[in-house]
C-alpha atoms as a PDB file:
ATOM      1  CA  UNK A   1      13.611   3.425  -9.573  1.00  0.00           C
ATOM      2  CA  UNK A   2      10.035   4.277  -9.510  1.00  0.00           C
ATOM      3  CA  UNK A   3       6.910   3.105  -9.017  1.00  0.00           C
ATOM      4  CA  UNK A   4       4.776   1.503 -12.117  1.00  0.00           C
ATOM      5  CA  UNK A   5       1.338   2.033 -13.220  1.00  0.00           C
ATOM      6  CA  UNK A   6      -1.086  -0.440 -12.086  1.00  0.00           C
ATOM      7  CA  UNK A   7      -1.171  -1.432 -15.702  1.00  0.00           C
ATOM      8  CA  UNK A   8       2.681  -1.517 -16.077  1.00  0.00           C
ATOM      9  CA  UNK A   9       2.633  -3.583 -12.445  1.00  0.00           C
ATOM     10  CA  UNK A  10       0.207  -6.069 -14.116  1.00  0.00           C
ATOM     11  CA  UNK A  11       2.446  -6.493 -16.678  1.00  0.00           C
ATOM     12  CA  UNK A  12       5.463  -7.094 -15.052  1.00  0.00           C
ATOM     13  CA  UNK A  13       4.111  -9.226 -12.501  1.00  0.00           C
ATOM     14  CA  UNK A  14       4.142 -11.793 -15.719  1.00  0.00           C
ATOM     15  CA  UNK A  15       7.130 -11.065 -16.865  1.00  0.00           C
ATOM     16  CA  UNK A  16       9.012 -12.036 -13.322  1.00  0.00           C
ATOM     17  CA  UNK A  17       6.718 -14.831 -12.877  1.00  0.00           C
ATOM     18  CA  UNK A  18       7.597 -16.365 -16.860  1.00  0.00           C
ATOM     19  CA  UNK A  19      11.461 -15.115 -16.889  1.00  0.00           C
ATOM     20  CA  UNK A  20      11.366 -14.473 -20.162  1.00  0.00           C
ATOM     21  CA  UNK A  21       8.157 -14.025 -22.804  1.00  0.00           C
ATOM     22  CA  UNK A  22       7.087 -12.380 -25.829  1.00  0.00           C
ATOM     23  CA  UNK A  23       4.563 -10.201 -26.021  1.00  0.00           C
ATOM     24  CA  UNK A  24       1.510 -12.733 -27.244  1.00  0.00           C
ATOM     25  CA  UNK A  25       2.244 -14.428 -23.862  1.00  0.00           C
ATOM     26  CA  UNK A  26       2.032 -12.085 -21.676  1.00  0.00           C
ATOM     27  CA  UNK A  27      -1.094 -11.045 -23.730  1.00  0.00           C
ATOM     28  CA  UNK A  28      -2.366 -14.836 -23.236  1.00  0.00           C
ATOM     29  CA  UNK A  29      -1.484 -14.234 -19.247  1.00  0.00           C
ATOM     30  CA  UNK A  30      -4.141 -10.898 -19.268  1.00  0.00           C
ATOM     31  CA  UNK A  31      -7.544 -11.705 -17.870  1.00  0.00           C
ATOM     32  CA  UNK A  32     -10.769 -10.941 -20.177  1.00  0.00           C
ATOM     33  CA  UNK A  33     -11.612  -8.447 -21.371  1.00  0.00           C
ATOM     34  CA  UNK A  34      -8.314  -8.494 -22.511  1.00  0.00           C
ATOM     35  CA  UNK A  35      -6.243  -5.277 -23.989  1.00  0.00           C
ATOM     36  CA  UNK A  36      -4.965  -5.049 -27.424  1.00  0.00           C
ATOM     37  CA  UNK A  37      -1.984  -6.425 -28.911  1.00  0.00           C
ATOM     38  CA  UNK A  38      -0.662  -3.263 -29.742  1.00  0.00           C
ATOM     39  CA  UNK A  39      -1.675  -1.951 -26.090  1.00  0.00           C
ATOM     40  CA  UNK A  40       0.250  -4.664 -24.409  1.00  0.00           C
ATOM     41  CA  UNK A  41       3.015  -3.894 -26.564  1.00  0.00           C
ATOM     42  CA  UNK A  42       2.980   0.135 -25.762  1.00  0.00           C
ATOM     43  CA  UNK A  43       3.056  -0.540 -22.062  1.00  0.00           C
ATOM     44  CA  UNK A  44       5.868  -3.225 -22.611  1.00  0.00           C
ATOM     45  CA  UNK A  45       8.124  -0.715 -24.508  1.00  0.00           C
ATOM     46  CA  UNK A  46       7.197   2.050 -21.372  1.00  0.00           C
ATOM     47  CA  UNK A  47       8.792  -0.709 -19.007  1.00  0.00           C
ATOM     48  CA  UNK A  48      11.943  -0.726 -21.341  1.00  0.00           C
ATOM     49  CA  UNK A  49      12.060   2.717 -21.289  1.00  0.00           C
ATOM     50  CA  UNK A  50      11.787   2.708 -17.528  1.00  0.00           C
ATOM     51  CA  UNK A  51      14.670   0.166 -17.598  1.00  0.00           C
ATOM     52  CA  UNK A  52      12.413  -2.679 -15.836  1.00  0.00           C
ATOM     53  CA  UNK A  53      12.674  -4.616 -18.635  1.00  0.00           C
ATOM     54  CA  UNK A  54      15.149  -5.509 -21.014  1.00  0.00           C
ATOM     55  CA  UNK A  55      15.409  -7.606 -24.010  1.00  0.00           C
ATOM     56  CA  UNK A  56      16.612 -10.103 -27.121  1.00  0.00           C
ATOM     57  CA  UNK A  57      15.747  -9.702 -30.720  1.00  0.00           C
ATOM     58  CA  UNK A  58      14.873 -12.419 -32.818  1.00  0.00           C
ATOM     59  CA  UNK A  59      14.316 -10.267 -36.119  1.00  0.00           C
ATOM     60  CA  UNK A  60      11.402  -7.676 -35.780  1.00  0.00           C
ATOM     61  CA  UNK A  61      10.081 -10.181 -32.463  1.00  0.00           C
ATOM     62  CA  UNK A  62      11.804  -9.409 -29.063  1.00  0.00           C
ATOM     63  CA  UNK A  63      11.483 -11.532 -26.058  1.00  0.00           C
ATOM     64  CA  UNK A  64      11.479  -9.564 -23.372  1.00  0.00           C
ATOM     65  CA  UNK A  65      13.072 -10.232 -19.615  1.00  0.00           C
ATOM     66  CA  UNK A  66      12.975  -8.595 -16.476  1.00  0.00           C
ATOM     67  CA  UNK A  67      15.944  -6.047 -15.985  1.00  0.00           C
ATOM     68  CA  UNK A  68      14.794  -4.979 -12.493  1.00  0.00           C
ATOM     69  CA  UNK A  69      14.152  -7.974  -9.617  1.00  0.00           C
ATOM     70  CA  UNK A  70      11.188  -8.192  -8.038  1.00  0.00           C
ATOM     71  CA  UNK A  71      12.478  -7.939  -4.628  1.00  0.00           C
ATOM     72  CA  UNK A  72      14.091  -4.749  -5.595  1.00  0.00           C
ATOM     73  CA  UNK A  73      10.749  -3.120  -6.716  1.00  0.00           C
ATOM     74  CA  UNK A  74       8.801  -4.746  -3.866  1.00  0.00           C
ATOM     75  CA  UNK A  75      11.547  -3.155  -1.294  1.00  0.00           C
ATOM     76  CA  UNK A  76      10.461  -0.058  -3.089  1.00  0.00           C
ATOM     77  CA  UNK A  77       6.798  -0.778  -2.752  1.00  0.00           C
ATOM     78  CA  UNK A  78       7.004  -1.382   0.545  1.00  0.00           C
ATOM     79  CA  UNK A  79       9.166   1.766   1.773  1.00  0.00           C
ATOM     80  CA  UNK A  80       6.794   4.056  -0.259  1.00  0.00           C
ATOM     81  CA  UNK A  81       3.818   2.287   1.927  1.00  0.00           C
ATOM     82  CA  UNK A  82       5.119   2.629   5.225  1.00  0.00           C
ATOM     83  CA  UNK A  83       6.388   6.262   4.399  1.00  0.00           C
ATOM     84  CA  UNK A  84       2.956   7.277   2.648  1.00  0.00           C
ATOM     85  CA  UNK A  85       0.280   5.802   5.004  1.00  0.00           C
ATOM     86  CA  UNK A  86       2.204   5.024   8.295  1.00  0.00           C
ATOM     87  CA  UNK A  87       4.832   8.372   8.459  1.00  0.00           C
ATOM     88  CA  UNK A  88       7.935   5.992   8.097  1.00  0.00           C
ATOM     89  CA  UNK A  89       7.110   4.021  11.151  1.00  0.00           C
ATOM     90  CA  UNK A  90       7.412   0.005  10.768  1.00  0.00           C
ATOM     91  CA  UNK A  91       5.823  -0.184  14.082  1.00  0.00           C
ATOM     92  CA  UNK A  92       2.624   1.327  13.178  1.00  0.00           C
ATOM     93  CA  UNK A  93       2.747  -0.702   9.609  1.00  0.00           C
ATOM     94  CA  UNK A  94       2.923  -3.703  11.764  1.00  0.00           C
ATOM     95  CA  UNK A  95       0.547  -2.579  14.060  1.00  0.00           C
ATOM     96  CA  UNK A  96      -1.938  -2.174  11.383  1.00  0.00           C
ATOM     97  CA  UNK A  97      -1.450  -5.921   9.911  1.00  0.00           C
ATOM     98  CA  UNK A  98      -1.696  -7.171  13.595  1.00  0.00           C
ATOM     99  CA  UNK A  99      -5.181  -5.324  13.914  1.00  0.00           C
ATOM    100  CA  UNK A 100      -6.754  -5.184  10.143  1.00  0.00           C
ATOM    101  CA  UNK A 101      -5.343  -8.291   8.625  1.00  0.00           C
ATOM    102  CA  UNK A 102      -5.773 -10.555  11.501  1.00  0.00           C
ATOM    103  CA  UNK A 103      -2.107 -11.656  12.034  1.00  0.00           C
ATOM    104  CA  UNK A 104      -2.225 -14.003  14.651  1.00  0.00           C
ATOM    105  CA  UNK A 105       1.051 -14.582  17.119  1.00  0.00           C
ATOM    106  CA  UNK A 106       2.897 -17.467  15.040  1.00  0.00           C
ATOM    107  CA  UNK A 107       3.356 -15.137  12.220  1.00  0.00           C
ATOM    108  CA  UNK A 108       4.651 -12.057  14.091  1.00  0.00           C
ATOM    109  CA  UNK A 109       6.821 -14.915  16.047  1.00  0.00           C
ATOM    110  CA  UNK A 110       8.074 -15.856  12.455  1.00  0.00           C
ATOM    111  CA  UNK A 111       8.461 -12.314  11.290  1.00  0.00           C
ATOM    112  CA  UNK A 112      10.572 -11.017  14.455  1.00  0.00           C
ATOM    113  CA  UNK A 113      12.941 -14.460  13.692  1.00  0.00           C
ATOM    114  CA  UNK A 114      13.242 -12.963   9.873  1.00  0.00           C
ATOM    115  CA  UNK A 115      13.727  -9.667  11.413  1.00  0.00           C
ATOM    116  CA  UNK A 116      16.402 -10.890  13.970  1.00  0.00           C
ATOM    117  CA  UNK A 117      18.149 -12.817  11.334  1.00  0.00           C
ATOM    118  CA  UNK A 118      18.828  -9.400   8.710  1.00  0.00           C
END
């Protein structure tokens, strides 16, 4: 699997969040300015080409679905982040949130018990 444009991201965050859409929805989902119908399309058929999405045909009109979870691609997401900016270590990651994003105690209490649990 790889990793998506930020376009193709935007994109498929609507498609996991509706299950299943044409593209005039997720088109409808796009904030203003929004992008062109056939633009929206283009990217769409990328993402099926990339195997994230898949779909069924209802004459020329296809609804499209997600073919890849969104847990899978957010694993992915998160690996390339720790291995890009903190050299593999989930220590330092965490370290990081604990300093810059003001994580307070009860959350790292609640992430060690999710931690403990896998």
């Amino acid at each position: 699997m790889q990793e998506l444009t930020k376009a193709e991201e935007q994109i498929m965050l609507i498609i996991w969040a509706k299950g299943k859409c044409f593209v005039k929805e997720i088109l409808a989902e796009l904030p203003e300015p929004k992008p062109a119908y056939n633009t929206v399309s283009t990217i769409v058929r990328i993402l099926e080409k990339k195997e994230f999405v898949a779909y069924t045909a209802f004459g020329k009109t296809h609804q499209y679905y997600p073919a890849v979870p969104k847990e899978a691609y957010k694993g992915l997401k998160t690996d390339n982040l720790m291995a890009n900016f903190f050299g593999g270590s989930a220590e330092s990651m965490l370290s990081f949130f604990m300093k810059e994003k003001k994580m307070d105690i009860n959350q790292l209490d609640e992430l060690l018990k999710e931690l403990k649990k896998k």
